[in-house]
PDB file of N, CA and C in Angstrom:
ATOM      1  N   UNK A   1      84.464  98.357  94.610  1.00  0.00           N
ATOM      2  CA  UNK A   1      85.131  97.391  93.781  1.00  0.00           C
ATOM      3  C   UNK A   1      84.947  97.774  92.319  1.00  0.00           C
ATOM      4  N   UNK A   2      85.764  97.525  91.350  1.00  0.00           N
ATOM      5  CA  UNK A   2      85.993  97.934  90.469  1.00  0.00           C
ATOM      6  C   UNK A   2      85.964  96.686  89.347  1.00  0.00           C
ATOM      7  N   UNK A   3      85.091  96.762  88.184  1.00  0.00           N
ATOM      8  CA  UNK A   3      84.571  95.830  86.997  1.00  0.00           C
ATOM      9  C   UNK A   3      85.178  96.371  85.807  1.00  0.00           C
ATOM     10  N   UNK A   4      85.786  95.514  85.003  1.00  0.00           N
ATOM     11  CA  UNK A   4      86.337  95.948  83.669  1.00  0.00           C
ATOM     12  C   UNK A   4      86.088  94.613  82.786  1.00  0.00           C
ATOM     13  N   UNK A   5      84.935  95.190  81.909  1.00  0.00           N
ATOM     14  CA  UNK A   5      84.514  93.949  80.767  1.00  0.00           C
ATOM     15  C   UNK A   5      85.386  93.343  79.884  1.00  0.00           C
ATOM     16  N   UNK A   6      86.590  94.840  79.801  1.00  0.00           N
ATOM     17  CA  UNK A   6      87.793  94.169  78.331  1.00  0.00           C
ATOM     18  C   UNK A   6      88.811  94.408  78.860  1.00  0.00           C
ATOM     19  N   UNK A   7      90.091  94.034  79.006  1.00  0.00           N
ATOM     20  CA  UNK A   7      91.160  94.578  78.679  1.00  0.00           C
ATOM     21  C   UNK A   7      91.621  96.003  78.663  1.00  0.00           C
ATOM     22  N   UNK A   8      91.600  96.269  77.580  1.00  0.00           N
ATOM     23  CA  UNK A   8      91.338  97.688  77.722  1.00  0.00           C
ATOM     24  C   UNK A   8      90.447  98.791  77.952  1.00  0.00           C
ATOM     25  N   UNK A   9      89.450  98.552  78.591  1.00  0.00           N
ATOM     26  CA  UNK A   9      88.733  99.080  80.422  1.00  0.00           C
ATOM     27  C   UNK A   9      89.456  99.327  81.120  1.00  0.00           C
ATOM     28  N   UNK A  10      90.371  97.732  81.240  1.00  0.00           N
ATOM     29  CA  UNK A  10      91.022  97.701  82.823  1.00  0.00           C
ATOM     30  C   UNK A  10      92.713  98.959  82.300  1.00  0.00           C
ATOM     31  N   UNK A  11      92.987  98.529  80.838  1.00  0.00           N
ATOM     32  CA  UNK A  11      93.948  99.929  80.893  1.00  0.00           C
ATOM     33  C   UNK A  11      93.614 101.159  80.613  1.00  0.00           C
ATOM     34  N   UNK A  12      92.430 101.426  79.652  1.00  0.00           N
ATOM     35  CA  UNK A  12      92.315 103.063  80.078  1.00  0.00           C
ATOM     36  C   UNK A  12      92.335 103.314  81.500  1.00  0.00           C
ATOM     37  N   UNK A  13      91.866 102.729  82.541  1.00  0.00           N
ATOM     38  CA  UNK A  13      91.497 102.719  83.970  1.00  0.00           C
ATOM     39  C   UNK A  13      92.633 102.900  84.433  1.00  0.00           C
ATOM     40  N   UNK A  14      93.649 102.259  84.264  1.00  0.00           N
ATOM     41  CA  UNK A  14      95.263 102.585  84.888  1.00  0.00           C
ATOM     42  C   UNK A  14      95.766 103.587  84.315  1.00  0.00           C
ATOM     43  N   UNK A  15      95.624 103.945  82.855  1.00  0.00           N
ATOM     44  CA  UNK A  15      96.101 105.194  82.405  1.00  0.00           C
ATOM     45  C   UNK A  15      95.624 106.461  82.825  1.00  0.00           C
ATOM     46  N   UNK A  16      94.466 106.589  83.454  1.00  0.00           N
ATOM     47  CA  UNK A  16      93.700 107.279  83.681  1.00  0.00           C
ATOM     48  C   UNK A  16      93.851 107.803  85.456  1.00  0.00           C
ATOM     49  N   UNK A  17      93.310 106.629  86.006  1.00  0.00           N
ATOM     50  CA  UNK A  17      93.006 106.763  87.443  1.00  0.00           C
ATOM     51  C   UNK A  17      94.485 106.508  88.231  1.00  0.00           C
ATOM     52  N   UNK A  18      95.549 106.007  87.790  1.00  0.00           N
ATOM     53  CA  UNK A  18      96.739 105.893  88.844  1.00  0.00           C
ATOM     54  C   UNK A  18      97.677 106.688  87.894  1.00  0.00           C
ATOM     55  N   UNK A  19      98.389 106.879  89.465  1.00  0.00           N
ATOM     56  CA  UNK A  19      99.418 107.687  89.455  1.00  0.00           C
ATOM     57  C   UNK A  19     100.640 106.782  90.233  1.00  0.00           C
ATOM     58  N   UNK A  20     101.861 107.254  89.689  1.00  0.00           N
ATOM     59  CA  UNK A  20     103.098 106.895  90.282  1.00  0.00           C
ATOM     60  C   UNK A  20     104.043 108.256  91.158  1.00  0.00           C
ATOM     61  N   UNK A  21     105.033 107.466  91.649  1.00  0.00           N
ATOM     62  CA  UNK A  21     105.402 108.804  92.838  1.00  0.00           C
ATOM     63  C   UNK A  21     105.634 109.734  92.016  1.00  0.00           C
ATOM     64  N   UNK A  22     106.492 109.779  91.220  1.00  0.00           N
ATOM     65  CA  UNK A  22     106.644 111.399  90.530  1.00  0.00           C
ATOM     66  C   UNK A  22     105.248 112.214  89.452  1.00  0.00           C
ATOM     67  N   UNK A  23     104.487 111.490  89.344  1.00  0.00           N
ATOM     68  CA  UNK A  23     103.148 111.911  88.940  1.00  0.00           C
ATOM     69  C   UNK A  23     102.635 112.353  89.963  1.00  0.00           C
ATOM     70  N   UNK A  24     102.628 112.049  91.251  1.00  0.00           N
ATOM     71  CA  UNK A  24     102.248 112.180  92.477  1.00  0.00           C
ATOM     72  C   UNK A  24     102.847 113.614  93.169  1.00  0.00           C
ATOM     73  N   UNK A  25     104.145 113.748  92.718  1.00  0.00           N
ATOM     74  CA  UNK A  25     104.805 114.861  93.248  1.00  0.00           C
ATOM     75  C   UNK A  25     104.334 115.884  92.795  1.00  0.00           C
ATOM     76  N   UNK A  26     104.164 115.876  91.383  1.00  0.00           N
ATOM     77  CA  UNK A  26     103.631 117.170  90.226  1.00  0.00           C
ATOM     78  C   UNK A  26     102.637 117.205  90.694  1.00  0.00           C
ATOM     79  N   UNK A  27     101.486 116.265  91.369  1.00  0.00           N
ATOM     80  CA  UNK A  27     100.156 116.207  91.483  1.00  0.00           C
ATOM     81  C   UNK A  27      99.845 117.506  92.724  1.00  0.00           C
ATOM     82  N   UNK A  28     100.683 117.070  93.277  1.00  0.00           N
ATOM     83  CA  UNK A  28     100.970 117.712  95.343  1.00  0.00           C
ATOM     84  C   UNK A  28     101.960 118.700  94.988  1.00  0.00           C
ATOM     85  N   UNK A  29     102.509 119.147  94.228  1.00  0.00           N
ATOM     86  CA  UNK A  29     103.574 120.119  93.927  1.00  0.00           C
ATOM     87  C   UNK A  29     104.614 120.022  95.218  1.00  0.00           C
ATOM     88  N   UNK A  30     105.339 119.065  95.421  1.00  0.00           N
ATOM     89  CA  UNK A  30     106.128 118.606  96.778  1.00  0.00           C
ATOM     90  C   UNK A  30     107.098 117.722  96.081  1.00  0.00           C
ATOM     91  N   UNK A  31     107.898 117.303  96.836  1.00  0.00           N
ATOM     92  CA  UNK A  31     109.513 116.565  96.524  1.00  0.00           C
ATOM     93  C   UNK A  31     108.629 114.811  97.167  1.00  0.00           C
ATOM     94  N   UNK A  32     110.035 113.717  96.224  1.00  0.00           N
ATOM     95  CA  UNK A  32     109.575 112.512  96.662  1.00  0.00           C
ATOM     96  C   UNK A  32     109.626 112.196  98.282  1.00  0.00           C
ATOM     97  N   UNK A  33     110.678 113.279  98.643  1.00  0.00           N
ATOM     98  CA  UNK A  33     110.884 112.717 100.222  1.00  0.00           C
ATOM     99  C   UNK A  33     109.045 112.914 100.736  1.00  0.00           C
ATOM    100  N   UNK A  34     108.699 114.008 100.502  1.00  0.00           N
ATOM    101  CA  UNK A  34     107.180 113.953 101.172  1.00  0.00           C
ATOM    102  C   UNK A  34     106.163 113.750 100.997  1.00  0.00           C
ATOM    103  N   UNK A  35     106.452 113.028  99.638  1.00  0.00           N
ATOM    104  CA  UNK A  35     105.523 111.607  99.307  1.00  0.00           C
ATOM    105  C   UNK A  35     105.546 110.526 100.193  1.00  0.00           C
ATOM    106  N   UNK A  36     106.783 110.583 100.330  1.00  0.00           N
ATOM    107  CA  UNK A  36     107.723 109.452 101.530  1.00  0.00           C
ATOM    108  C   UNK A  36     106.783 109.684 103.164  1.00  0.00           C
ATOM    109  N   UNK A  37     107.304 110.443 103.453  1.00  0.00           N
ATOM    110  CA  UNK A  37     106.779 111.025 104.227  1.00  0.00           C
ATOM    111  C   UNK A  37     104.821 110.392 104.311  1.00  0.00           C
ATOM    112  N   UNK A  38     104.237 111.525 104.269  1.00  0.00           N
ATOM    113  CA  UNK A  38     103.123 110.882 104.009  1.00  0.00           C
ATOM    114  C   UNK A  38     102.569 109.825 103.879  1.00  0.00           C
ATOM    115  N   UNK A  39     103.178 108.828 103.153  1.00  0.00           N
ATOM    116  CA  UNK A  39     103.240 107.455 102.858  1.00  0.00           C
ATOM    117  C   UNK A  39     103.690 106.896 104.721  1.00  0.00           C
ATOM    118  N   UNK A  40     104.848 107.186 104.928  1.00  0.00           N
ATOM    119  CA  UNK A  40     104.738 106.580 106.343  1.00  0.00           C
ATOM    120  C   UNK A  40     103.919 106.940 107.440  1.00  0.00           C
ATOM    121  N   UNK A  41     103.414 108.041 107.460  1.00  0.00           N
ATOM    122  CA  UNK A  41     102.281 108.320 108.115  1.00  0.00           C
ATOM    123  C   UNK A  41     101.164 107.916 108.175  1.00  0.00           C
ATOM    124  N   UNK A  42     100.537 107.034 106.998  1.00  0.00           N
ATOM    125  CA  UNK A  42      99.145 106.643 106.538  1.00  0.00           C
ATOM    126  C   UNK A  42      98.511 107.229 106.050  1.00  0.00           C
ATOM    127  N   UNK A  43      99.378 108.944 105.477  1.00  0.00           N
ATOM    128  CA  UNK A  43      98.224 110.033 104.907  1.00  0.00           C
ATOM    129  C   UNK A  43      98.040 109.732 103.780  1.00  0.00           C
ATOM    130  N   UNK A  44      99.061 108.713 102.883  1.00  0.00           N
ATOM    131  CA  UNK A  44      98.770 108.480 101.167  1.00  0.00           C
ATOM    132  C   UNK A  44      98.824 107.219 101.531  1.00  0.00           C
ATOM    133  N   UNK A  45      98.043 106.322 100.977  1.00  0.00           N
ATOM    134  CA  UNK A  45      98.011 105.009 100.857  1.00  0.00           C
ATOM    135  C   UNK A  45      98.523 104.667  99.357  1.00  0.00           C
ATOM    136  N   UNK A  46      99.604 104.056  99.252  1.00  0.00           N
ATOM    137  CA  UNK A  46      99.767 103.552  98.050  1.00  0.00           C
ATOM    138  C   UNK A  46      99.260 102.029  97.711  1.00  0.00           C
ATOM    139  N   UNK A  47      98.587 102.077  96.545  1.00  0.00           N
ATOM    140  CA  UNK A  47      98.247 100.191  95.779  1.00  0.00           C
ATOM    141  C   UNK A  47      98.558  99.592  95.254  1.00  0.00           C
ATOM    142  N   UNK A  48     100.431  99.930  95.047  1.00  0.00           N
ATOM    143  CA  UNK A  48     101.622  98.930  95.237  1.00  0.00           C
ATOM    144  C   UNK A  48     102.737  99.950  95.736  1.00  0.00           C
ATOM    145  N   UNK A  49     103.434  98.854  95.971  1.00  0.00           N
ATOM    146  CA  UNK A  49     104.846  99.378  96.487  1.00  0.00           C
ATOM    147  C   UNK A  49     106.142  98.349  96.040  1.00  0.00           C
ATOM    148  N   UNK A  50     106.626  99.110  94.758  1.00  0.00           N
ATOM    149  CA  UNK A  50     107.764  98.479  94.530  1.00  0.00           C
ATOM    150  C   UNK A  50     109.381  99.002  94.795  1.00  0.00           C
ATOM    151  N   UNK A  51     110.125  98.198  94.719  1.00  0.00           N
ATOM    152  CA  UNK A  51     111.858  98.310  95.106  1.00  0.00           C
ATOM    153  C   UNK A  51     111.818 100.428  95.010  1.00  0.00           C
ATOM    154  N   UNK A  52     111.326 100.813  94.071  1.00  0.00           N
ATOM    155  CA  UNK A  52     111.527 102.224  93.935  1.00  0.00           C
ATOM    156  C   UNK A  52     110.878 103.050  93.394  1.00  0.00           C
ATOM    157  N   UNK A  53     109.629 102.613  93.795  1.00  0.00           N
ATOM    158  CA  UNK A  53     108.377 103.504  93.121  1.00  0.00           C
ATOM    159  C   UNK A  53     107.215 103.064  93.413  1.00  0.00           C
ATOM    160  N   UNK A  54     105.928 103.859  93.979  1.00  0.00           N
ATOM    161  CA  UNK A  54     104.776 103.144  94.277  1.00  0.00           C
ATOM    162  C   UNK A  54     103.669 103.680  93.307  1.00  0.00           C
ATOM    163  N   UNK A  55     102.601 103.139  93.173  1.00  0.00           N
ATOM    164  CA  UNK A  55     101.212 103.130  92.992  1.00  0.00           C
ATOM    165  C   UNK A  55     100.426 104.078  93.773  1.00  0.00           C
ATOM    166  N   UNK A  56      99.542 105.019  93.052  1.00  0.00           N
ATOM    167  CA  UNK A  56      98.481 105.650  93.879  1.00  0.00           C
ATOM    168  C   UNK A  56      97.163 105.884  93.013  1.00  0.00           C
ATOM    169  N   UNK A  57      96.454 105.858  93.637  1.00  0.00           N
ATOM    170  CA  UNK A  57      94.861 106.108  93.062  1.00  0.00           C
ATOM    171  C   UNK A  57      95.109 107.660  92.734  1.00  0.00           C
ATOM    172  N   UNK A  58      94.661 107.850  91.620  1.00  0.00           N
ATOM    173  CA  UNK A  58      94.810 109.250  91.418  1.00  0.00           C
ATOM    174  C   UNK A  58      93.948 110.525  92.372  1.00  0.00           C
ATOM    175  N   UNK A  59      92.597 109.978  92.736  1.00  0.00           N
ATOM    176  CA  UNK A  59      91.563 110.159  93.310  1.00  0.00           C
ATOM    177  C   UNK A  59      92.042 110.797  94.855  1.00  0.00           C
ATOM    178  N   UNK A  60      92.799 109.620  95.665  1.00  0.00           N
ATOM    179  CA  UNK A  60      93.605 110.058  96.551  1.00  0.00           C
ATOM    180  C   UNK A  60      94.430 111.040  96.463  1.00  0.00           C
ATOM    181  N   UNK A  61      95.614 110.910  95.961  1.00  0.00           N
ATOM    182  CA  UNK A  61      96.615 111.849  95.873  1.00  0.00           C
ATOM    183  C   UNK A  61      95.382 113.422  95.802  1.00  0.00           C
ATOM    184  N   UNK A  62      94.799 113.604  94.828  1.00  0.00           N
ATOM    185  CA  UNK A  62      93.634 114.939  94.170  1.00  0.00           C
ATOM    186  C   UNK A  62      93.352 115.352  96.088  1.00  0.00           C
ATOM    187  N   UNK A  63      92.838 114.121  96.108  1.00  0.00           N
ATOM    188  CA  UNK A  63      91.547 114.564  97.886  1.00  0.00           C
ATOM    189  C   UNK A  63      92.538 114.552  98.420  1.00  0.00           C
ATOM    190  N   UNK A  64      94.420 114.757  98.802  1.00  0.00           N
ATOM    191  CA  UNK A  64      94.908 115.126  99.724  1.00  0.00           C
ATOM    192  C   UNK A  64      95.520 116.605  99.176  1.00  0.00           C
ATOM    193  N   UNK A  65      95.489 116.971  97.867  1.00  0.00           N
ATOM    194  CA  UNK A  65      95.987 118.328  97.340  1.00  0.00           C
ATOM    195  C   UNK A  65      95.047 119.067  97.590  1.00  0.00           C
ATOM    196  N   UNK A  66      93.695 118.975  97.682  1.00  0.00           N
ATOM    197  CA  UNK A  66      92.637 119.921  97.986  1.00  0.00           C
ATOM    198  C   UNK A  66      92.430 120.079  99.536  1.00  0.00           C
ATOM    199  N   UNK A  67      92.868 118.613 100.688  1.00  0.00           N
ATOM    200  CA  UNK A  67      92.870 118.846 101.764  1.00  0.00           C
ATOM    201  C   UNK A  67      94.310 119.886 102.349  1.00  0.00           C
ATOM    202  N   UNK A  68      95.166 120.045 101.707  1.00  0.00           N
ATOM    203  CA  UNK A  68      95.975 121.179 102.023  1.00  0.00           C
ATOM    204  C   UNK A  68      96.404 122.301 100.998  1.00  0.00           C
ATOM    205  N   UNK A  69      95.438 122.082 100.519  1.00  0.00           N
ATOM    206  CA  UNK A  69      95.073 123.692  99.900  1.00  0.00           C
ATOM    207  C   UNK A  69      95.080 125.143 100.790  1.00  0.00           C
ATOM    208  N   UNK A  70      96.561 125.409 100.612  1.00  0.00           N
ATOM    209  CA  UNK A  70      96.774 126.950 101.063  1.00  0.00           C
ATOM    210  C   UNK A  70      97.385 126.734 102.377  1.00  0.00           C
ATOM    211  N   UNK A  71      97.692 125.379 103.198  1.00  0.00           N
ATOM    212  CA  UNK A  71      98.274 125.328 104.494  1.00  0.00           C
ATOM    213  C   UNK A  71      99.673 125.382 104.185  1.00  0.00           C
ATOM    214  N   UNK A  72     100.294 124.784 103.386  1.00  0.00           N
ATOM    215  CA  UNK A  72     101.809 125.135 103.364  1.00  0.00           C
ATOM    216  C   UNK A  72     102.622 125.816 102.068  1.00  0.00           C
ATOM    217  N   UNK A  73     103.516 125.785 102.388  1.00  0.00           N
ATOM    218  CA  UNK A  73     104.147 126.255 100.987  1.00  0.00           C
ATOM    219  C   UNK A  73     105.214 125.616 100.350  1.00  0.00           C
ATOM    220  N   UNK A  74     104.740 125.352  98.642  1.00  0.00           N
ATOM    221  CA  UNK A  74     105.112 124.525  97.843  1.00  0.00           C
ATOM    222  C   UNK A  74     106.169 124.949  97.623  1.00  0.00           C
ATOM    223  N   UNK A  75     107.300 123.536  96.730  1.00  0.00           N
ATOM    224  CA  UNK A  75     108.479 123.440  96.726  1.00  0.00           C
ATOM    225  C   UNK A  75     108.636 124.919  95.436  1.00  0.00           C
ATOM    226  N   UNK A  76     107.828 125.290  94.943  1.00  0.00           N
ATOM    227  CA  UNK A  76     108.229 126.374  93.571  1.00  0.00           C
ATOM    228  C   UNK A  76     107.742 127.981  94.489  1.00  0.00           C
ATOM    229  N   UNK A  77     107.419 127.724  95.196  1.00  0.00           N
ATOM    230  CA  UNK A  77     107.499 129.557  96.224  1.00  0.00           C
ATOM    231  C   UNK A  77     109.154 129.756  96.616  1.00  0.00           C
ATOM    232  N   UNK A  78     109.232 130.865  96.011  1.00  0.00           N
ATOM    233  CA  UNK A  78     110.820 131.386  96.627  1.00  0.00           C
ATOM    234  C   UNK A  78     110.819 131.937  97.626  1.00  0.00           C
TER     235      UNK A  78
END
């Protein structure tokens, strides 16, 4: 659980620690569909989900780019 004394705690903390889907894409070097993807699988948990864009812990997204580190190949390999 997470404590923020001021205000701006709680926003460096969002500026900092979350990410949105296309921050997310650059993060994973992958397209939104397999953000999508993932997301319906349960492999990314997002901590919102709005009409056209979700929320992610930055932390997550990081610990799933290092868990497929070197298994597939990214959308910028020709």
């Amino acid at each position: 659980m997470y404590t923020f004394n001021s205000k701006e705690e709680l926003i460096k903390f969002i500026q900092t620690e979350i990410v949105n889907t296309k921050e997310a894409t650059e993060i994973l070097n992958t397209t939104r569909q397999n953000v999508k993807r993932l997301v319906d699988s349960d492999i990314l948990i997002p901590i919102k989900v709005m009409d056209r864009d979700r929320l992610f812990f930055k932390e997550d997204v990081l610990k799933r780019k290092e868990h497929t580190k070197g298994k597939y190949k990214h959308k910028d390999v020709k």
